[in-house]
C-alpha atoms as a PDB file:
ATOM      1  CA  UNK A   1       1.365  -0.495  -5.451  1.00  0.00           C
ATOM      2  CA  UNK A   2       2.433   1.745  -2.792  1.00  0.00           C
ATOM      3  CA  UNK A   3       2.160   5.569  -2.187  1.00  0.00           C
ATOM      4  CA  UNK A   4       4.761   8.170  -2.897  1.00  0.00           C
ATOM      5  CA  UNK A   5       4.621  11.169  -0.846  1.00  0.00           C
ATOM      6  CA  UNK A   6       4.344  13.050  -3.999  1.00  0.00           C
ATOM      7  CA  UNK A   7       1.371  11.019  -5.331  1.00  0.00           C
ATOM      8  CA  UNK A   8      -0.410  12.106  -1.666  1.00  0.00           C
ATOM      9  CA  UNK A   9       0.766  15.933  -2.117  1.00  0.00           C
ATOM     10  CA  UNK A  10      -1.074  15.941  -5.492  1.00  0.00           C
ATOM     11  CA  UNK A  11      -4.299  14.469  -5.084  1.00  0.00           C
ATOM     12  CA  UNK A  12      -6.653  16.668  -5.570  1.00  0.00           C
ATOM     13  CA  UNK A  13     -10.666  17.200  -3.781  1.00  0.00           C
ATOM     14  CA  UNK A  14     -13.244  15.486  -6.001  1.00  0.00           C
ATOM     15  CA  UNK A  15     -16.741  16.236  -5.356  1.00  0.00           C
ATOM     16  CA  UNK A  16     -17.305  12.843  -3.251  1.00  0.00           C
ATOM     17  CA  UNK A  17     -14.520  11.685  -0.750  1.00  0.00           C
ATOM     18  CA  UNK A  18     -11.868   9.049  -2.551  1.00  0.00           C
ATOM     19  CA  UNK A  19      -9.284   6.665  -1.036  1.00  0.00           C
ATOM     20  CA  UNK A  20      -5.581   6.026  -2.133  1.00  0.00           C
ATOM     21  CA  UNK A  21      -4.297   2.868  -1.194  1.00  0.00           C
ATOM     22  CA  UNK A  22      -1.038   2.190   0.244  1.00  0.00           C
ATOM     23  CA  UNK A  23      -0.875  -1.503   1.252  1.00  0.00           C
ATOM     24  CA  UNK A  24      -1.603  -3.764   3.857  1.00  0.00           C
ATOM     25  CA  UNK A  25      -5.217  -2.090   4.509  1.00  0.00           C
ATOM     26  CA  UNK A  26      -3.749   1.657   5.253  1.00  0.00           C
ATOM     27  CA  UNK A  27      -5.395   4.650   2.303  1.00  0.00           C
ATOM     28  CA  UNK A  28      -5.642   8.196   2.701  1.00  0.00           C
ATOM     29  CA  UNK A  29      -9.073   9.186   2.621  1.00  0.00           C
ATOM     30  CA  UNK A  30      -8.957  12.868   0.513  1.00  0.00           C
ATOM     31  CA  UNK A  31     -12.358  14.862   1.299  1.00  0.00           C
ATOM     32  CA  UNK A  32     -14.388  17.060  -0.818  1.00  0.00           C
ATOM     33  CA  UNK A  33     -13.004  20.103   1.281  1.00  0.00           C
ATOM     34  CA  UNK A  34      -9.116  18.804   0.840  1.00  0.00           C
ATOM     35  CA  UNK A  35      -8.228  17.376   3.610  1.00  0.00           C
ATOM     36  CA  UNK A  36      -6.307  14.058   3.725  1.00  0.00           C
ATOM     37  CA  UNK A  37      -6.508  11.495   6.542  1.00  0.00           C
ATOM     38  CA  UNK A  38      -4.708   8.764   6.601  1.00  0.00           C
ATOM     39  CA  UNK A  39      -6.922   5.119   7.734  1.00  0.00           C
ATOM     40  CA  UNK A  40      -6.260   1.808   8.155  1.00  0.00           C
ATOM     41  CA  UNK A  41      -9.024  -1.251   7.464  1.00  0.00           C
ATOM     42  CA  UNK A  42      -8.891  -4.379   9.108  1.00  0.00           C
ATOM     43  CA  UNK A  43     -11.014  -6.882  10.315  1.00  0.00           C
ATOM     44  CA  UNK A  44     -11.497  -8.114  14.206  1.00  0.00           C
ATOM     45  CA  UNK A  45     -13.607 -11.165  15.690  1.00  0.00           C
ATOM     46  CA  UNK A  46     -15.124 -11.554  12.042  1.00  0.00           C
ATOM     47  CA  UNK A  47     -16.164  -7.735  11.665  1.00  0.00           C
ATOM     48  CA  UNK A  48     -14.391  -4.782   9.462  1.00  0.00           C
ATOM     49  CA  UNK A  49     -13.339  -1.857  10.582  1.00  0.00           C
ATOM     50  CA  UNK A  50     -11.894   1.037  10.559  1.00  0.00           C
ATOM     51  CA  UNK A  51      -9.047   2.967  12.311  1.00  0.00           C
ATOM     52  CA  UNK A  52      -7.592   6.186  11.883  1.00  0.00           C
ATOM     53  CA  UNK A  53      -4.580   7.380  11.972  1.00  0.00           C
ATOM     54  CA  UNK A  54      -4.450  11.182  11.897  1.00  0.00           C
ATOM     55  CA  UNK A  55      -4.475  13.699   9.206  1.00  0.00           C
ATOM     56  CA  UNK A  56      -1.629  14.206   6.586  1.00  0.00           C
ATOM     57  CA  UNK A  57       0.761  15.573   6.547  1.00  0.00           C
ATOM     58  CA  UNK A  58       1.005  15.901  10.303  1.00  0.00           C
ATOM     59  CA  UNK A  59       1.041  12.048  10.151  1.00  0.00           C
ATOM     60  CA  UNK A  60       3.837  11.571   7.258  1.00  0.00           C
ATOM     61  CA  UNK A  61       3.823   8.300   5.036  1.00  0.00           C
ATOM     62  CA  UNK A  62       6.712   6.817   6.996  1.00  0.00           C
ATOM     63  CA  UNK A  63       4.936   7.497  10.592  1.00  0.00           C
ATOM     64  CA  UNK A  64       1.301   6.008   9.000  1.00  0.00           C
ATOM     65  CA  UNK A  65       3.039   2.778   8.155  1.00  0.00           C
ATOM     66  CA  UNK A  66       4.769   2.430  11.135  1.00  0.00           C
ATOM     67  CA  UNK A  67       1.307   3.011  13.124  1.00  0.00           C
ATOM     68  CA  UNK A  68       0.155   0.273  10.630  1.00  0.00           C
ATOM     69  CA  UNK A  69       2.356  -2.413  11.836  1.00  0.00           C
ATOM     70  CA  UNK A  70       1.706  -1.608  15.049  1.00  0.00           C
ATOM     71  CA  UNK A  71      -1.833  -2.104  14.894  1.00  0.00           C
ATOM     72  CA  UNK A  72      -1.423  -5.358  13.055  1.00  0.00           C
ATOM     73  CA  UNK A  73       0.993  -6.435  15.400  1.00  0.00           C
ATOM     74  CA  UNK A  74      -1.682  -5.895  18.204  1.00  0.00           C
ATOM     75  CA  UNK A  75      -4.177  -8.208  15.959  1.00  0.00           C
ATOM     76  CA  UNK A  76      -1.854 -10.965  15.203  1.00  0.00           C
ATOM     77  CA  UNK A  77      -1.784 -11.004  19.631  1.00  0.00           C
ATOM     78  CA  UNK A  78      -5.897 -11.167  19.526  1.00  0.00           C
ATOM     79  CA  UNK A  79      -5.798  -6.906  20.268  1.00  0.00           C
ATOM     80  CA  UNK A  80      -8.219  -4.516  18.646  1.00  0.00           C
ATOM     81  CA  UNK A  81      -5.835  -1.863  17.762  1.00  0.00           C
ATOM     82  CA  UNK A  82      -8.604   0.725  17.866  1.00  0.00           C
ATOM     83  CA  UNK A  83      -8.829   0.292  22.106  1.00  0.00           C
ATOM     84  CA  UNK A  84      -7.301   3.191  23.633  1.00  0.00           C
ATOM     85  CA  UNK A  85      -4.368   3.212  25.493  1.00  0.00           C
ATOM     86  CA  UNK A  86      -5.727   3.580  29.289  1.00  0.00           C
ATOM     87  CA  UNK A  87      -7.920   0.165  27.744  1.00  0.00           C
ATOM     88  CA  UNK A  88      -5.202  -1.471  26.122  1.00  0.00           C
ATOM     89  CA  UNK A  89      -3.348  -1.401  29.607  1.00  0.00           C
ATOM     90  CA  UNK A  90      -6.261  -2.363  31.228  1.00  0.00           C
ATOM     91  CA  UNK A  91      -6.546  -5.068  28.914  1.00  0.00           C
ATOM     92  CA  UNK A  92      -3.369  -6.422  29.098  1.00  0.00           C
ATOM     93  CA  UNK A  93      -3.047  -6.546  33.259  1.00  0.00           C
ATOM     94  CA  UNK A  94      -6.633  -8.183  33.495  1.00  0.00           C
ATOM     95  CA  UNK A  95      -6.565 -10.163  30.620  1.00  0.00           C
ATOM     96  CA  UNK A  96      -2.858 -11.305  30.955  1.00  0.00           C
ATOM     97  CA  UNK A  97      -2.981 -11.995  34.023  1.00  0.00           C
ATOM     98  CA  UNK A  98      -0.553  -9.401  35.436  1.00  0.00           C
ATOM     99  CA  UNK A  99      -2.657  -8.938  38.580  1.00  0.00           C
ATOM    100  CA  UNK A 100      -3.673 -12.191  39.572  1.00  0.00           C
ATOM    101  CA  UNK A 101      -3.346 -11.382  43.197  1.00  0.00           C
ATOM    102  CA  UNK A 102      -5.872  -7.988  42.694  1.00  0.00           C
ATOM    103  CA  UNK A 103      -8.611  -9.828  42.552  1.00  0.00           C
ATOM    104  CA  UNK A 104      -8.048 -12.011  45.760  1.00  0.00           C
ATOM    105  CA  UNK A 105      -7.821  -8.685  47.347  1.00  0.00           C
ATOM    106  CA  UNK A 106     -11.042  -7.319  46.334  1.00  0.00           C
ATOM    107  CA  UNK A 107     -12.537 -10.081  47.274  1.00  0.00           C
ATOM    108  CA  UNK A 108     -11.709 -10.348  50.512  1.00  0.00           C
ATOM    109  CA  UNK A 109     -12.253  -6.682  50.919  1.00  0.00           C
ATOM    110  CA  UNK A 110     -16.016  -7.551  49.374  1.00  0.00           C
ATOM    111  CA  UNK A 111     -16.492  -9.951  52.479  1.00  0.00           C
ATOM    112  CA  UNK A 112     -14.748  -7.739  55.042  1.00  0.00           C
ATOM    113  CA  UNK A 113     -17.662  -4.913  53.974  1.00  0.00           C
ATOM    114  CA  UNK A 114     -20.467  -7.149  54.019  1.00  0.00           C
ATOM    115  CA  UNK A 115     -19.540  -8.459  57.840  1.00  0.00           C
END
C-alpha cells in the first residue's frame, strides 16, 4: 500500500523510531524527537543497505519516489546508488571506458619520469 501525504503529516513520535512504507524499498523513518526522513533499502553485490534521501517535508512524497527510481535505475546498470556524484562520474569515465586514451598518457608520462 502506498503513502498519502496526509498519512506522513500525521504520524506521530513513538518512544522508539518506526518506519512507514511506501513501496519499492522507500519508508519514512519517524524518530522519537519527530522528525521524518525519508530512506530507501536495497540490496548491492549480495549486501543490504541503506540510502537516504533527505528529511520530509523538504523532500516531498513525489520528489522521494522520483529519487527512488533513480537509484534503482542506477542498480539495474550494476551502480550503487549511494556513490556520490564526483564518484559516480568517476565511475562511469573509468569504468565505461570514456577515457581509454588517459591511461596511455599516464603511462607514458610514468616512463618519461623514470628516464
Amino acid at each position: 500500500m502506498s503513502l498519502t501525504d496526509m498519512q506522513i503529516r500525521k504520524a506521530k513520535p513513538r518512544p522508539k523510531q518506526y518506519k512507514m512504507a511506501d513501496g519499492g524499498g522507500l519508508y519514512v523513518l519517524v524518530k522519537p524527537g519527530g522528525g521524518k526522513l525519508w530512506q530507501q533499502k536495497y540490496r548491492f553485490l549480495g549486501k543490504e543497505r541503506s540510502l537516504s534521501h533527505g528529511p520530509y517535508p523538504t523532500v516531498t512524497l513525489a520528489q522521494a519516489r522520483q529519487k527512488r527510481d533513480e537509484a534503482k535505475a542506477l542498480l539495474v546498470e550494476g551502480i550503487d546508488p549511494c556513490l556520490s556524484p564526483l564518484e559516480l562520474r568517476h565511475y562511469i569515465v573509468c569504468e565505461r571506458g570514456a577515457l581509454d586514451g588517459t591511461e596511455e598518457v599516464f603511462r607514458r608520462r610514468r616512463i618519461e619520469a623514470a628516464a
